[in-house]
PDB file of N, CA and C in Angstrom:
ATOM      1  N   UNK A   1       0.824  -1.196   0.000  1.00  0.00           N
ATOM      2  CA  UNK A   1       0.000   0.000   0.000  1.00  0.00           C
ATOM      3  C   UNK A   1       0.871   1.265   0.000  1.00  0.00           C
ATOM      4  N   UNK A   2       2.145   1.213   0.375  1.00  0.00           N
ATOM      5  CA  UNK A   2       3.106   2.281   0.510  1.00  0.00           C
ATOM      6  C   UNK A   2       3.285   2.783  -1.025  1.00  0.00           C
ATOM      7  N   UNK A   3       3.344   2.138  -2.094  1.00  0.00           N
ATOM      8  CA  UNK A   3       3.452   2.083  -3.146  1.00  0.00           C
ATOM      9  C   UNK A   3       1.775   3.481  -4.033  1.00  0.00           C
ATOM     10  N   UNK A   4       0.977   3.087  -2.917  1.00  0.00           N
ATOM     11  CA  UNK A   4       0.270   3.915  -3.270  1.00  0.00           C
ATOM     12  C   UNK A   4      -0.101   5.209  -2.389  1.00  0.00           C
ATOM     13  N   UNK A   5       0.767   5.503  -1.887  1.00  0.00           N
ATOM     14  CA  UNK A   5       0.734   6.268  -1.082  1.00  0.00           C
ATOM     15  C   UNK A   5       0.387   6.381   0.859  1.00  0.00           C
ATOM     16  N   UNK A   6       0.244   5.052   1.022  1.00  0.00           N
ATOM     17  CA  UNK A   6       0.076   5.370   2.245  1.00  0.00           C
ATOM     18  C   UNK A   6       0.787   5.079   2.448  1.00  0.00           C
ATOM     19  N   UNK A   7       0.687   6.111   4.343  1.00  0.00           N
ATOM     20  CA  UNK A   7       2.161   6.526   5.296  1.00  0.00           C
ATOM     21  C   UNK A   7       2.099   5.183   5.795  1.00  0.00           C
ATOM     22  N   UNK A   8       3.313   4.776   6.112  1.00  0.00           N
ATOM     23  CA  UNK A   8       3.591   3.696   7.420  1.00  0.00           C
ATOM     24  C   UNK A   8       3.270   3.592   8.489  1.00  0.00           C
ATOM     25  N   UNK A   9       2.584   2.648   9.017  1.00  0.00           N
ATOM     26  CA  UNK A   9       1.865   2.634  10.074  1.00  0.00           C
ATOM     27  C   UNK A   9       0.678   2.757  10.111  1.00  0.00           C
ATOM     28  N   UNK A  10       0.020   3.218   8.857  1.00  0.00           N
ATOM     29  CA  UNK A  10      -1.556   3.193   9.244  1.00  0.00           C
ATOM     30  C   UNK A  10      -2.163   1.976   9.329  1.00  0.00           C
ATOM     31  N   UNK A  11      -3.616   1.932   9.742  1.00  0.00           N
ATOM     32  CA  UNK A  11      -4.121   0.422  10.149  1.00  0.00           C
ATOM     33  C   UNK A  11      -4.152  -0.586   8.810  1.00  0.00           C
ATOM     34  N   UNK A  12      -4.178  -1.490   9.197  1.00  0.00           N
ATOM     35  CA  UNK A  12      -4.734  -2.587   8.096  1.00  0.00           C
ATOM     36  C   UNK A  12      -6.422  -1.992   7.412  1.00  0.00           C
ATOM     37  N   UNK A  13      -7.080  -1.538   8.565  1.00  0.00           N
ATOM     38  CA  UNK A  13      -9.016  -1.451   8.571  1.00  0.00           C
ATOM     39  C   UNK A  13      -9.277   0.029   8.549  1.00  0.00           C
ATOM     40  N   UNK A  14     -10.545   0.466   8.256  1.00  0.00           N
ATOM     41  CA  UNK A  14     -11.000   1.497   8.813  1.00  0.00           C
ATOM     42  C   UNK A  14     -12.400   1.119   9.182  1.00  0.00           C
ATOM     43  N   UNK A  15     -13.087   1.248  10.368  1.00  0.00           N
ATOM     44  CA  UNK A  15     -14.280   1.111  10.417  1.00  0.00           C
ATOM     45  C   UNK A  15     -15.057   2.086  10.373  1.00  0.00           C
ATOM     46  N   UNK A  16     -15.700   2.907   9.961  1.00  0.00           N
ATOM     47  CA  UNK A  16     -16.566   4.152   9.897  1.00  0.00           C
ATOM     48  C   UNK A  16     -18.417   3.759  10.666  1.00  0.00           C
ATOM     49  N   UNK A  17     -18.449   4.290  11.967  1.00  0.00           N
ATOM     50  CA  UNK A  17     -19.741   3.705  12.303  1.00  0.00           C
ATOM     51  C   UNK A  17     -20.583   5.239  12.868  1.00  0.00           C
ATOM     52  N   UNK A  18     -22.088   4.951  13.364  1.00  0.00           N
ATOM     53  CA  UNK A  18     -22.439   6.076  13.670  1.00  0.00           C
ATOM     54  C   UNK A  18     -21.546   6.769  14.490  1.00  0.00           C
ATOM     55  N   UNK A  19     -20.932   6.214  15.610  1.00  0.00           N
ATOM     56  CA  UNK A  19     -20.635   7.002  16.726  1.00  0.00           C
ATOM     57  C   UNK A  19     -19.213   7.472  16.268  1.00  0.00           C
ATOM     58  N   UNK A  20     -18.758   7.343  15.282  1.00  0.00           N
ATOM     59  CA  UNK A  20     -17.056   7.895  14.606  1.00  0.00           C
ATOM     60  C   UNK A  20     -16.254   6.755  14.140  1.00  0.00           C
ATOM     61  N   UNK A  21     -14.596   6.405  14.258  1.00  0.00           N
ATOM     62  CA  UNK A  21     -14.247   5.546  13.562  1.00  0.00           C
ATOM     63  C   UNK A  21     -13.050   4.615  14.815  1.00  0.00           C
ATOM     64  N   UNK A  22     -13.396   3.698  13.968  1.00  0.00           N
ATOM     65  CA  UNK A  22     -12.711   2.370  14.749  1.00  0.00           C
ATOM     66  C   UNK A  22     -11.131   2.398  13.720  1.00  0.00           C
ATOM     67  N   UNK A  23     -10.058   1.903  14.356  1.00  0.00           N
ATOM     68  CA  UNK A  23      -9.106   1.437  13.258  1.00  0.00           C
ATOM     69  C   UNK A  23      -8.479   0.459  13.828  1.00  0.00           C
ATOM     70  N   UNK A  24      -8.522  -0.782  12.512  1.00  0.00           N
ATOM     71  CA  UNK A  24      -8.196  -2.211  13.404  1.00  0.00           C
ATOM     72  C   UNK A  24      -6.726  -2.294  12.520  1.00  0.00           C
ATOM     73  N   UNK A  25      -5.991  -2.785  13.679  1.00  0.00           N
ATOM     74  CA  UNK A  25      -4.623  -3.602  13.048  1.00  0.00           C
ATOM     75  C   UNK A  25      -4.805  -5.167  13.406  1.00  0.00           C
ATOM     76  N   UNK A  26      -4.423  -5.799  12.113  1.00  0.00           N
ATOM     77  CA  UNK A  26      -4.414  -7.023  11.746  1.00  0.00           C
ATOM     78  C   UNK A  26      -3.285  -7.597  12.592  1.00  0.00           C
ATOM     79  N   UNK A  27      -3.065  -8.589  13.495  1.00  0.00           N
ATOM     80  CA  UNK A  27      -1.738  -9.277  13.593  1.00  0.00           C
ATOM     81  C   UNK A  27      -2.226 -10.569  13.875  1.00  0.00           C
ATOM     82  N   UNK A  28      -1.427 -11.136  13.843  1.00  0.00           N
ATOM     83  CA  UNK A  28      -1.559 -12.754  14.386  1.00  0.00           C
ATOM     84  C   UNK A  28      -1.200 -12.965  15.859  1.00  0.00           C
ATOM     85  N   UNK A  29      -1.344 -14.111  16.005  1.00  0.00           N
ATOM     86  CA  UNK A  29      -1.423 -14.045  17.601  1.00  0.00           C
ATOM     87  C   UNK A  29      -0.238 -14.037  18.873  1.00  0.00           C
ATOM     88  N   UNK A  30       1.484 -13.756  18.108  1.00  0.00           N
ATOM     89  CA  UNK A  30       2.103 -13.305  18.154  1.00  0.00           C
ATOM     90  C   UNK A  30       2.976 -11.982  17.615  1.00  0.00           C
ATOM     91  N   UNK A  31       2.180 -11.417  16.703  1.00  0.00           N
ATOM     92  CA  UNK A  31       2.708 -10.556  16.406  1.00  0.00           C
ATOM     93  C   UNK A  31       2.933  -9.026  16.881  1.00  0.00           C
ATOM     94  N   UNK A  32       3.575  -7.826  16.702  1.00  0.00           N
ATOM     95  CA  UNK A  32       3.567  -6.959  17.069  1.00  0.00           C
ATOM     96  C   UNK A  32       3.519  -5.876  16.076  1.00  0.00           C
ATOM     97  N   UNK A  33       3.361  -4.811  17.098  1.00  0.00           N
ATOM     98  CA  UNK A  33       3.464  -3.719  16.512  1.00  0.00           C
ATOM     99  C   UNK A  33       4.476  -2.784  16.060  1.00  0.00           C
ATOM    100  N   UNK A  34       5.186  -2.491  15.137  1.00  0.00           N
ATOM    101  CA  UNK A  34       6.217  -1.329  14.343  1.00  0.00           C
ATOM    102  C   UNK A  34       6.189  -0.137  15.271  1.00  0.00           C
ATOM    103  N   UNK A  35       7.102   0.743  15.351  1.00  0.00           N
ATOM    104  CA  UNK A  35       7.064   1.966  16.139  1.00  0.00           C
ATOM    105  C   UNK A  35       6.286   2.785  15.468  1.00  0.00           C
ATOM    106  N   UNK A  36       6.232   2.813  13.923  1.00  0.00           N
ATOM    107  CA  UNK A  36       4.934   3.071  13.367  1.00  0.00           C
ATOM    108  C   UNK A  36       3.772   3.371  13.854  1.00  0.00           C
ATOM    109  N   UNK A  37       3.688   1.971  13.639  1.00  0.00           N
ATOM    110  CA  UNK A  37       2.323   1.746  14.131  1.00  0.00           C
ATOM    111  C   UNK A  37       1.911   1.809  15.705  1.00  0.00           C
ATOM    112  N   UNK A  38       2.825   2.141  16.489  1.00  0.00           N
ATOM    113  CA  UNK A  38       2.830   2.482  17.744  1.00  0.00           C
ATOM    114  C   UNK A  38       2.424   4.038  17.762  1.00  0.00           C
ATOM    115  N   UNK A  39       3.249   4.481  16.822  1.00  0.00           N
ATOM    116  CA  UNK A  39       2.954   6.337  17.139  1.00  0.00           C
ATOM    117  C   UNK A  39       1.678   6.634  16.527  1.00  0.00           C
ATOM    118  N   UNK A  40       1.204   6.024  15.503  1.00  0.00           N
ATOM    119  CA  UNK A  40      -0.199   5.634  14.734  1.00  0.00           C
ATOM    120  C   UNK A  40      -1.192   5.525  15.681  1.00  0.00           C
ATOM    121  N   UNK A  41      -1.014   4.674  16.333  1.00  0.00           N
ATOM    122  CA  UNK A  41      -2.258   4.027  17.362  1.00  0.00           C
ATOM    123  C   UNK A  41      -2.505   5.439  18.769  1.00  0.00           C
ATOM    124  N   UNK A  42      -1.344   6.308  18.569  1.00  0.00           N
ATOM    125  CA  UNK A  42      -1.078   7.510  19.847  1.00  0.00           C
ATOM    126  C   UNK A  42      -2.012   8.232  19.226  1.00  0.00           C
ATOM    127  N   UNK A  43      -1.784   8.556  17.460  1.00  0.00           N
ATOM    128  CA  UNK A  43      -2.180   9.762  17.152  1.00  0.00           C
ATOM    129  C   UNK A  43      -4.181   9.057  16.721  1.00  0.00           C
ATOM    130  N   UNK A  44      -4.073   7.982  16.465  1.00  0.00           N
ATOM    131  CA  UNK A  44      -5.749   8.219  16.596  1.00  0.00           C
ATOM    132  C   UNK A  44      -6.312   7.855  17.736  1.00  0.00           C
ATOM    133  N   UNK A  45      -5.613   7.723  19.183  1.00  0.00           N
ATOM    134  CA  UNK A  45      -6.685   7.725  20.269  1.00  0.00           C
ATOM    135  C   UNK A  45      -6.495   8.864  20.925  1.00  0.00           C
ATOM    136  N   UNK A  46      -5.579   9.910  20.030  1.00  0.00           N
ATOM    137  CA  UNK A  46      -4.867  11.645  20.806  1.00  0.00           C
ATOM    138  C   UNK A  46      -6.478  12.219  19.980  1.00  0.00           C
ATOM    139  N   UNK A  47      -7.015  11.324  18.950  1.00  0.00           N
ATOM    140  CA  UNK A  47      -8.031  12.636  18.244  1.00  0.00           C
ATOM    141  C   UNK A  47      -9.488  11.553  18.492  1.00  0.00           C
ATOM    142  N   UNK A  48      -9.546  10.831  19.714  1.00  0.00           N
ATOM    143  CA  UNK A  48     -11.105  10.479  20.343  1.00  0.00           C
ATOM    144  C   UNK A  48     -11.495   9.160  19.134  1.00  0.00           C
ATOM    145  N   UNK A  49     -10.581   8.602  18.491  1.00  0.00           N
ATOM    146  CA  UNK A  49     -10.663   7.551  17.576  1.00  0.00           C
ATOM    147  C   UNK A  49     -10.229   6.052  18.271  1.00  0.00           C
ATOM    148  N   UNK A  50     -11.371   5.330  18.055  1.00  0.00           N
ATOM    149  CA  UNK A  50     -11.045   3.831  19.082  1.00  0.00           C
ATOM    150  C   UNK A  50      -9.675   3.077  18.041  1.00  0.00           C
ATOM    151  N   UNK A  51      -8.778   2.396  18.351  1.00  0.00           N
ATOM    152  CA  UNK A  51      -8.085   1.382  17.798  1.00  0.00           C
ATOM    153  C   UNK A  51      -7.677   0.288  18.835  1.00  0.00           C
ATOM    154  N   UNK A  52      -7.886  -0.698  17.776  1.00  0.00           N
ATOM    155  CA  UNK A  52      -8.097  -1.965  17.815  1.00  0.00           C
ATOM    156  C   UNK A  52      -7.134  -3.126  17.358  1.00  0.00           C
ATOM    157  N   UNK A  53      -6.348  -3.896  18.206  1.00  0.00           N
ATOM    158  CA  UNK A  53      -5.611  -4.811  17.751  1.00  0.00           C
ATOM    159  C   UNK A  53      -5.817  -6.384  17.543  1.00  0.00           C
ATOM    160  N   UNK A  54      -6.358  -6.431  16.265  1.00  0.00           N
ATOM    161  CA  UNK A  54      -7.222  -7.808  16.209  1.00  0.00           C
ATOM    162  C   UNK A  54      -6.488  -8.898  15.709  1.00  0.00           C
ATOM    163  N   UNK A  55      -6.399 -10.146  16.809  1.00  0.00           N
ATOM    164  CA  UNK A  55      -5.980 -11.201  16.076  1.00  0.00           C
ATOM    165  C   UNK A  55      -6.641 -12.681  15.815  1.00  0.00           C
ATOM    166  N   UNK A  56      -8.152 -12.101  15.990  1.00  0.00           N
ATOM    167  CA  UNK A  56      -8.510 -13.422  14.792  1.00  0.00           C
ATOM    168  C   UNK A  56     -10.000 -12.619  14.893  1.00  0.00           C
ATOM    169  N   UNK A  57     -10.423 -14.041  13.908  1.00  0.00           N
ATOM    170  CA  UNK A  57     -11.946 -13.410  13.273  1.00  0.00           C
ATOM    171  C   UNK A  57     -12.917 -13.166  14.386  1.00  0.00           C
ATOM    172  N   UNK A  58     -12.876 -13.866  15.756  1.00  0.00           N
ATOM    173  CA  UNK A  58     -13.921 -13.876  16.744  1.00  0.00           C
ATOM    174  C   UNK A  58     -13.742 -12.207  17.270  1.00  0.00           C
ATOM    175  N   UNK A  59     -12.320 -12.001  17.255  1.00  0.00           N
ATOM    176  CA  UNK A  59     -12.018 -10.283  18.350  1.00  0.00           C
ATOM    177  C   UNK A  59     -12.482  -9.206  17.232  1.00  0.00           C
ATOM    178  N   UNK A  60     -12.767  -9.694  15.574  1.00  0.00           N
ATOM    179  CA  UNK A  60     -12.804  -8.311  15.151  1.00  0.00           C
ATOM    180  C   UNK A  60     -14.460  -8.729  14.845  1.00  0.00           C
ATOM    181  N   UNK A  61     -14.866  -9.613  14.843  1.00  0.00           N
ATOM    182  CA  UNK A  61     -16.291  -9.410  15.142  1.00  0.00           C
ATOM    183  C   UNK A  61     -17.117  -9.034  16.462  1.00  0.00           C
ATOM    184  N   UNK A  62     -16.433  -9.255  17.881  1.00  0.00           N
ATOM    185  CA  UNK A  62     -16.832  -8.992  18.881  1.00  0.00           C
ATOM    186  C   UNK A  62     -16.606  -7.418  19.008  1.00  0.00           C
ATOM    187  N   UNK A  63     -15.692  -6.442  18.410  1.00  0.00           N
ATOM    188  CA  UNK A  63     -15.181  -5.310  18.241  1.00  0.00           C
ATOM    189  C   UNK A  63     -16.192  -4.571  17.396  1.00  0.00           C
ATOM    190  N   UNK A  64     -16.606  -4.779  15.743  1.00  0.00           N
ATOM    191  CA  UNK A  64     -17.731  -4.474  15.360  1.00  0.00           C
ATOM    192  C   UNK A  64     -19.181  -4.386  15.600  1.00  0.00           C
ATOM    193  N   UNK A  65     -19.525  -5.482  16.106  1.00  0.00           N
ATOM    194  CA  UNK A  65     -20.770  -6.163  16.237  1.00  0.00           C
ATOM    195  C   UNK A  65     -21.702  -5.348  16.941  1.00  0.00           C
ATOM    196  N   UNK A  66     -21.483  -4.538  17.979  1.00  0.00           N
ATOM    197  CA  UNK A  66     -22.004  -3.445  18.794  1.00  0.00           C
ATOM    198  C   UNK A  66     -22.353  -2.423  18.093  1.00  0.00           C
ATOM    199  N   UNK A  67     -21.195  -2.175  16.973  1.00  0.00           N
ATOM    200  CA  UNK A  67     -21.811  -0.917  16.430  1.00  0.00           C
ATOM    201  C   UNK A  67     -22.470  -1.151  15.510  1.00  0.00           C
ATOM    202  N   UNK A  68     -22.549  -2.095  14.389  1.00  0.00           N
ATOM    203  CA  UNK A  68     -23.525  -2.217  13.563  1.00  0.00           C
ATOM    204  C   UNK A  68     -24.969  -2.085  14.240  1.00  0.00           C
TER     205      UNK A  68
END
């Protein structure tokens, strides 16, 4: 995706729901996070934006599911 312009570190997701936006990062169930994506995750919960570190299908449906 860098290739098309996005910065490093942004999420894998965007969720857009009534109450504002969710942003999920994808990892597996050892994986981590880039300093990137560390300063990423600062600057959208510095502007009232939920993020979310999901590692399998049950956490990013239990994460959505409320707001739909």
């Amino acid at each position: 995706m860098r290739s098309m312009g996005v910065k490093s570190g942004v999420s894998d997701w965007l969720f857009l729901h009534n109450n504002g936006v969710m942003w999920l990062e994808l990892k597996t169930e050892t994986g981590s996070q880039s300093q990137d994506q560390i300063k990423f995750q600062a600057l959208c919960e510095s502007l009232g934006h939920e993020y979310k570190i999901i590692r399998s299908e049950a956490e990013m449906w239990a994460a959505i599911t409320p707001l739909i």
